[in-house]
N, C-alpha and C. Protein backbone atom coordinates (compact mmCIF):
# COMPACT_ATOMS: atom_id res chain seq x y z
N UNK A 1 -153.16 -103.75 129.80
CA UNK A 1 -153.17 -102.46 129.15
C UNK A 1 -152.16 -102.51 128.01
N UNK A 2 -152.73 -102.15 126.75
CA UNK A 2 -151.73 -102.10 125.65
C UNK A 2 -150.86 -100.11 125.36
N UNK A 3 -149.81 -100.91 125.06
CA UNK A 3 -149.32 -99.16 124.99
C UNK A 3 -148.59 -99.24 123.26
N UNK A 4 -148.63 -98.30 122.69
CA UNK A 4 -147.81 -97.92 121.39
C UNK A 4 -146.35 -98.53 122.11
N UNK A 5 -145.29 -98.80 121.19
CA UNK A 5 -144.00 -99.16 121.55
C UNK A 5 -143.14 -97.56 121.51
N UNK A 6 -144.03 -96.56 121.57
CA UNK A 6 -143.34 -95.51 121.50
C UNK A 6 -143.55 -95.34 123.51
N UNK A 7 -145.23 -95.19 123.24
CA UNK A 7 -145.08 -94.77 124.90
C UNK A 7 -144.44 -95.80 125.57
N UNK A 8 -144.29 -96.57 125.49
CA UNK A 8 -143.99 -97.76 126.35
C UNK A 8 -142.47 -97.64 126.79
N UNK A 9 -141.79 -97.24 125.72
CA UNK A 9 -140.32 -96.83 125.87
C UNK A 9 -140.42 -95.78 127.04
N UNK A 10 -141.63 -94.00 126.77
CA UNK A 10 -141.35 -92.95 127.42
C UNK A 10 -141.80 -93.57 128.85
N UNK A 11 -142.73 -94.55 129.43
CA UNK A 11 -143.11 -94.93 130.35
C UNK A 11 -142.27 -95.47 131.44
N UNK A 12 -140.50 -96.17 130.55
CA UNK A 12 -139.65 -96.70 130.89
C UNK A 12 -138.38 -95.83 130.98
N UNK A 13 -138.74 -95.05 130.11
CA UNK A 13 -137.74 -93.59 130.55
C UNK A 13 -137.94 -92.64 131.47
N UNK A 14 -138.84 -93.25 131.86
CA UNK A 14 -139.26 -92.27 133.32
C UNK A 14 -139.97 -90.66 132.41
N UNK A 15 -140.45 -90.56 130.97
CA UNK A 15 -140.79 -89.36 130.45
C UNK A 15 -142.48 -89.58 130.11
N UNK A 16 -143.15 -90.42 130.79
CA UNK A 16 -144.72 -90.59 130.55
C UNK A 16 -145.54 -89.95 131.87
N UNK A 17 -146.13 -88.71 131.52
CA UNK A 17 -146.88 -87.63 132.38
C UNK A 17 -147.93 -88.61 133.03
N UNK A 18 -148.15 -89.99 132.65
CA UNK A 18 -149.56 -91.15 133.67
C UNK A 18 -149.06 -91.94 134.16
N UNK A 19 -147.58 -92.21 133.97
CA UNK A 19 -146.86 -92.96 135.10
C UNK A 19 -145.99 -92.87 136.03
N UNK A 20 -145.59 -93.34 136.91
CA UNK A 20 -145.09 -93.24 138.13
C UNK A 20 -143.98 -94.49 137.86
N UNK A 21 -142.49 -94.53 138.50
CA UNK A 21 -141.76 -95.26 138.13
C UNK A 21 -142.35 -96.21 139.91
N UNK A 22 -142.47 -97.09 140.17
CA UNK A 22 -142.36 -98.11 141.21
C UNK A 22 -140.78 -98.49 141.35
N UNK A 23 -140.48 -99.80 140.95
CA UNK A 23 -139.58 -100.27 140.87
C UNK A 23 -138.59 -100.20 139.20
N UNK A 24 -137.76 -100.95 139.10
CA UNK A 24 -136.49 -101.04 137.81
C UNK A 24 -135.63 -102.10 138.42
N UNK A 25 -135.51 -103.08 138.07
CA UNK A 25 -134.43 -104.21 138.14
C UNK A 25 -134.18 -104.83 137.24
N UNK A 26 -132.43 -105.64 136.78
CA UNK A 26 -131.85 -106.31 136.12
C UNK A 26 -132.43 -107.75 136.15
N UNK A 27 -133.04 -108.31 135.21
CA UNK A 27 -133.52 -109.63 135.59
C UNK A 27 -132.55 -110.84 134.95
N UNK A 28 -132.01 -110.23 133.99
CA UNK A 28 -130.99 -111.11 132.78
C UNK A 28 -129.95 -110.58 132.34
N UNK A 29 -128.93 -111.03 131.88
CA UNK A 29 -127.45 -110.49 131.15
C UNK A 29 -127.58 -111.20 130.34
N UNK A 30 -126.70 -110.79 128.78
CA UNK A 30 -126.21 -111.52 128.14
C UNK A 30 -125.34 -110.91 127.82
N UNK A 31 -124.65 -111.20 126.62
CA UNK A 31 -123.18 -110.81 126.27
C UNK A 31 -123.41 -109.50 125.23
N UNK A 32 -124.24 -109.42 124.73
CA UNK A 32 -125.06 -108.21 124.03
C UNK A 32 -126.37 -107.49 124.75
N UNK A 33 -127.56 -107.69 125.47
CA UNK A 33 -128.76 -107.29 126.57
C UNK A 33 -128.08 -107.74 127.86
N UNK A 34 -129.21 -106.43 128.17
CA UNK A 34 -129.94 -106.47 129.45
C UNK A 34 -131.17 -106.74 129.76
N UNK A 35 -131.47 -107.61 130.20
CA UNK A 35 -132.98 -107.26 130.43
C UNK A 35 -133.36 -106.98 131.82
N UNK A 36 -134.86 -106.07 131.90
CA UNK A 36 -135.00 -105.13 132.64
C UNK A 36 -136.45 -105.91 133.12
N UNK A 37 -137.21 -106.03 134.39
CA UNK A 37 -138.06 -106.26 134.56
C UNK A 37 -138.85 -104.43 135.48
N UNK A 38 -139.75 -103.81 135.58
CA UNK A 38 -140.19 -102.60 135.90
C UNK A 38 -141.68 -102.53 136.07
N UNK A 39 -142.11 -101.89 137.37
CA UNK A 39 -143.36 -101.95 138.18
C UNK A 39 -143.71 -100.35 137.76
N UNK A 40 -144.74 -100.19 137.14
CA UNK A 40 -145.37 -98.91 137.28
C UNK A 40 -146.51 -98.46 137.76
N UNK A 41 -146.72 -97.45 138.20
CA UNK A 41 -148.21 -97.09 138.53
C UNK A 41 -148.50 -96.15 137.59
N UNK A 42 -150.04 -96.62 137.42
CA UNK A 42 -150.87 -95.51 136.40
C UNK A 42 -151.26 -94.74 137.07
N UNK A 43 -150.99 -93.17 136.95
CA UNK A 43 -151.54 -92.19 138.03
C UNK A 43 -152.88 -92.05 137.71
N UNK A 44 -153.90 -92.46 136.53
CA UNK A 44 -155.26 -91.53 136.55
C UNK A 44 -155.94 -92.23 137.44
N UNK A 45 -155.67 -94.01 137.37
CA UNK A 45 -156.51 -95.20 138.07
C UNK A 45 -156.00 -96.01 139.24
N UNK A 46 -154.81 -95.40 139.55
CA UNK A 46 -153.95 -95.76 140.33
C UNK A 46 -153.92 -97.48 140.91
N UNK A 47 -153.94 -97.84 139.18
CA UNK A 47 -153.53 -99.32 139.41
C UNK A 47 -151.52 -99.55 138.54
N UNK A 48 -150.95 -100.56 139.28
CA UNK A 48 -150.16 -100.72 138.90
C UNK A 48 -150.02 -101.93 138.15
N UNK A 49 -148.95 -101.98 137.02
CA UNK A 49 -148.41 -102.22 135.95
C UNK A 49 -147.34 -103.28 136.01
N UNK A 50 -146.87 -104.04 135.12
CA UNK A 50 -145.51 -104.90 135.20
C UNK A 50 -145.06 -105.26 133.55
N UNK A 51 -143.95 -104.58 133.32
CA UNK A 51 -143.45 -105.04 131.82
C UNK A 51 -141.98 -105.27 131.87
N UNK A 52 -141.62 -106.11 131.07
CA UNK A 52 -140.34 -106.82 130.55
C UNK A 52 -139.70 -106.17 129.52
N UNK A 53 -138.40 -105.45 129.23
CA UNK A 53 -137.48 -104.71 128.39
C UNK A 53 -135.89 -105.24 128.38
N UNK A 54 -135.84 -104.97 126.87
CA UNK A 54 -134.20 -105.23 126.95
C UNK A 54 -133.92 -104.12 126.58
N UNK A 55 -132.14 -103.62 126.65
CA UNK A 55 -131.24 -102.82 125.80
C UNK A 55 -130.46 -103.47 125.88
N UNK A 56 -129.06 -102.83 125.04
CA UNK A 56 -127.72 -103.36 124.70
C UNK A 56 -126.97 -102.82 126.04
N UNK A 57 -126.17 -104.38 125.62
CA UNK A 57 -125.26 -104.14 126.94
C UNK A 57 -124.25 -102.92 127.00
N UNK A 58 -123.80 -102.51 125.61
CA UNK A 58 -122.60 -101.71 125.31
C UNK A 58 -123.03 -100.24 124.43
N UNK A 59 -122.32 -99.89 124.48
CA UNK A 59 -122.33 -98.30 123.38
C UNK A 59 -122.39 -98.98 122.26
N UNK A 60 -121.70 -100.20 121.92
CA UNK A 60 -122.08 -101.12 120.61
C UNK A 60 -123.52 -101.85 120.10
N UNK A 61 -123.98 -102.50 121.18
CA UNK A 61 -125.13 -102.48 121.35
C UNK A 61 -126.73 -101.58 120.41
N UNK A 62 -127.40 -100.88 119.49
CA UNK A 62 -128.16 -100.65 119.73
C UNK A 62 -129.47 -100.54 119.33
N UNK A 63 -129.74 -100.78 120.62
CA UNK A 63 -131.23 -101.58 121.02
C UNK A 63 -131.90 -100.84 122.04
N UNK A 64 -133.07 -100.61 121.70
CA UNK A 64 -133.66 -99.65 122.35
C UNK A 64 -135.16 -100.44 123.34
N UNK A 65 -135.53 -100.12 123.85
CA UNK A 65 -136.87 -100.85 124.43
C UNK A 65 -137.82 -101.11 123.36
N UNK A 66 -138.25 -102.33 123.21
CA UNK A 66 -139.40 -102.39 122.57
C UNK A 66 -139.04 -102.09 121.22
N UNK A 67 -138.06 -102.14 120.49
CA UNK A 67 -137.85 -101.98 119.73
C UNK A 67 -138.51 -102.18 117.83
N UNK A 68 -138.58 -103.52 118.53
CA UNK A 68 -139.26 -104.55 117.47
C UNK A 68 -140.92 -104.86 117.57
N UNK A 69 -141.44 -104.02 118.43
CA UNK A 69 -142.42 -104.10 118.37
C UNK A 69 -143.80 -102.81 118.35
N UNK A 70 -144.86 -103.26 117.71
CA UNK A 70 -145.84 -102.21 117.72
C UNK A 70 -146.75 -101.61 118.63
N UNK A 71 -147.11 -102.73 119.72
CA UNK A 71 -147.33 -102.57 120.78
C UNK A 71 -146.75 -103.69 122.06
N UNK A 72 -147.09 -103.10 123.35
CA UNK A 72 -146.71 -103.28 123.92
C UNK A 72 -147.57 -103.82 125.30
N UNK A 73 -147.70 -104.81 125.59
CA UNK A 73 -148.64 -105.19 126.63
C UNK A 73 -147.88 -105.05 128.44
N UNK A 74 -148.35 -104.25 128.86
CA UNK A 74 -148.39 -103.96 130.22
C UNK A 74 -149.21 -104.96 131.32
N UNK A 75 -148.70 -105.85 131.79
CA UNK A 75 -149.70 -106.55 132.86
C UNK A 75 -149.93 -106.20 133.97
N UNK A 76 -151.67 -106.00 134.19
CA UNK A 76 -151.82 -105.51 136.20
C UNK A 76 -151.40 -106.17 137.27
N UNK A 77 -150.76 -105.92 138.12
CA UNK A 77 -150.09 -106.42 139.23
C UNK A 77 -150.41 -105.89 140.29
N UNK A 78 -151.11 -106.97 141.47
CA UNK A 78 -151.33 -105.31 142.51
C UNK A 78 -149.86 -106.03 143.96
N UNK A 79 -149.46 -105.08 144.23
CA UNK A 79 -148.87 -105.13 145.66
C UNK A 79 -149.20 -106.21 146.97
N UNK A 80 -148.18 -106.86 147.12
CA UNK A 80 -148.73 -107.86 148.35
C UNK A 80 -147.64 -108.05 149.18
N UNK A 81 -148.00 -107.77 150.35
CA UNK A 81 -146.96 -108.30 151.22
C UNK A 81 -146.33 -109.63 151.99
N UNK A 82 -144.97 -109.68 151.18
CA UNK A 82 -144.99 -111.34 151.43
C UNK A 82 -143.71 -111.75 152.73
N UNK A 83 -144.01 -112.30 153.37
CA UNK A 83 -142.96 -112.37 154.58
C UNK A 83 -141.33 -113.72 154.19
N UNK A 84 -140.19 -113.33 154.56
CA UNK A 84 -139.41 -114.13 153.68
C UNK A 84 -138.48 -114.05 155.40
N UNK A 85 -138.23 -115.81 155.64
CA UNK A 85 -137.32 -116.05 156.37
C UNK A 85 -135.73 -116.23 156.00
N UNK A 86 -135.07 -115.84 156.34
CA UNK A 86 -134.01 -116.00 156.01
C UNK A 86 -132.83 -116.72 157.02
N UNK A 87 -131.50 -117.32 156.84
CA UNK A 87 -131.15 -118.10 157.73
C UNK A 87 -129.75 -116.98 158.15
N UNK A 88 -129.25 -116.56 158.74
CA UNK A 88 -128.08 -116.26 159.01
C UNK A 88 -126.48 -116.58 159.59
N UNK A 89 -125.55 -116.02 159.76
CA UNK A 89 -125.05 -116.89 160.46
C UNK A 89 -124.66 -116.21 162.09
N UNK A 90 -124.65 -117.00 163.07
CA UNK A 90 -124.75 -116.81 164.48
C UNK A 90 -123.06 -116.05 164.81
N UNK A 91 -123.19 -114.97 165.48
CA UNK A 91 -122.15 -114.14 165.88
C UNK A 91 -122.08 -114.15 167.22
């Protein structure tokens, strides 16, 4: 799904009336960004979404989502449940 780099920002601001926020996580730092990886659902078709964003790390920083671009490609992702072992330590 392609979006204007305008909606794409309001979609990520949590201000787009067809999406639903899923998830929001930090995927990267740098010494100037953040980057943001974010799961959405489309409420009309209720398929969900996956897009990649940076901002500035600082009040110095600014950089806005999508900034540099005209549009914005959204990839479908659907939900799966994946089982993860983990090792601990014995108490």
């Amino acid at each position: 799904m392609k979006l204007t780099a305008e909606e794409a920002r309001e979609v990520v601001w949590e201000d787009h009336e067809d999406f639903t926020t899923i998830e929001k996580k930090i995927v990267d730092t740098s010494r100037w960004s953040i980057q943001y990886e974010g799961i959405f659902q489309h409420t009309p078709t209720g398929k969900f979404y996956s897009v990649d964003w940076q901002i500035g790390a600082t009040e110095y920083q600014d950089e806005s989502p999508f900034e540099y671009e005209k549009e914005v490609e959204f990839t479908e992702v659907a939900p799966q449940e994946i089982t993860v072992i983990k090792y601990l330590p014995v108490k």
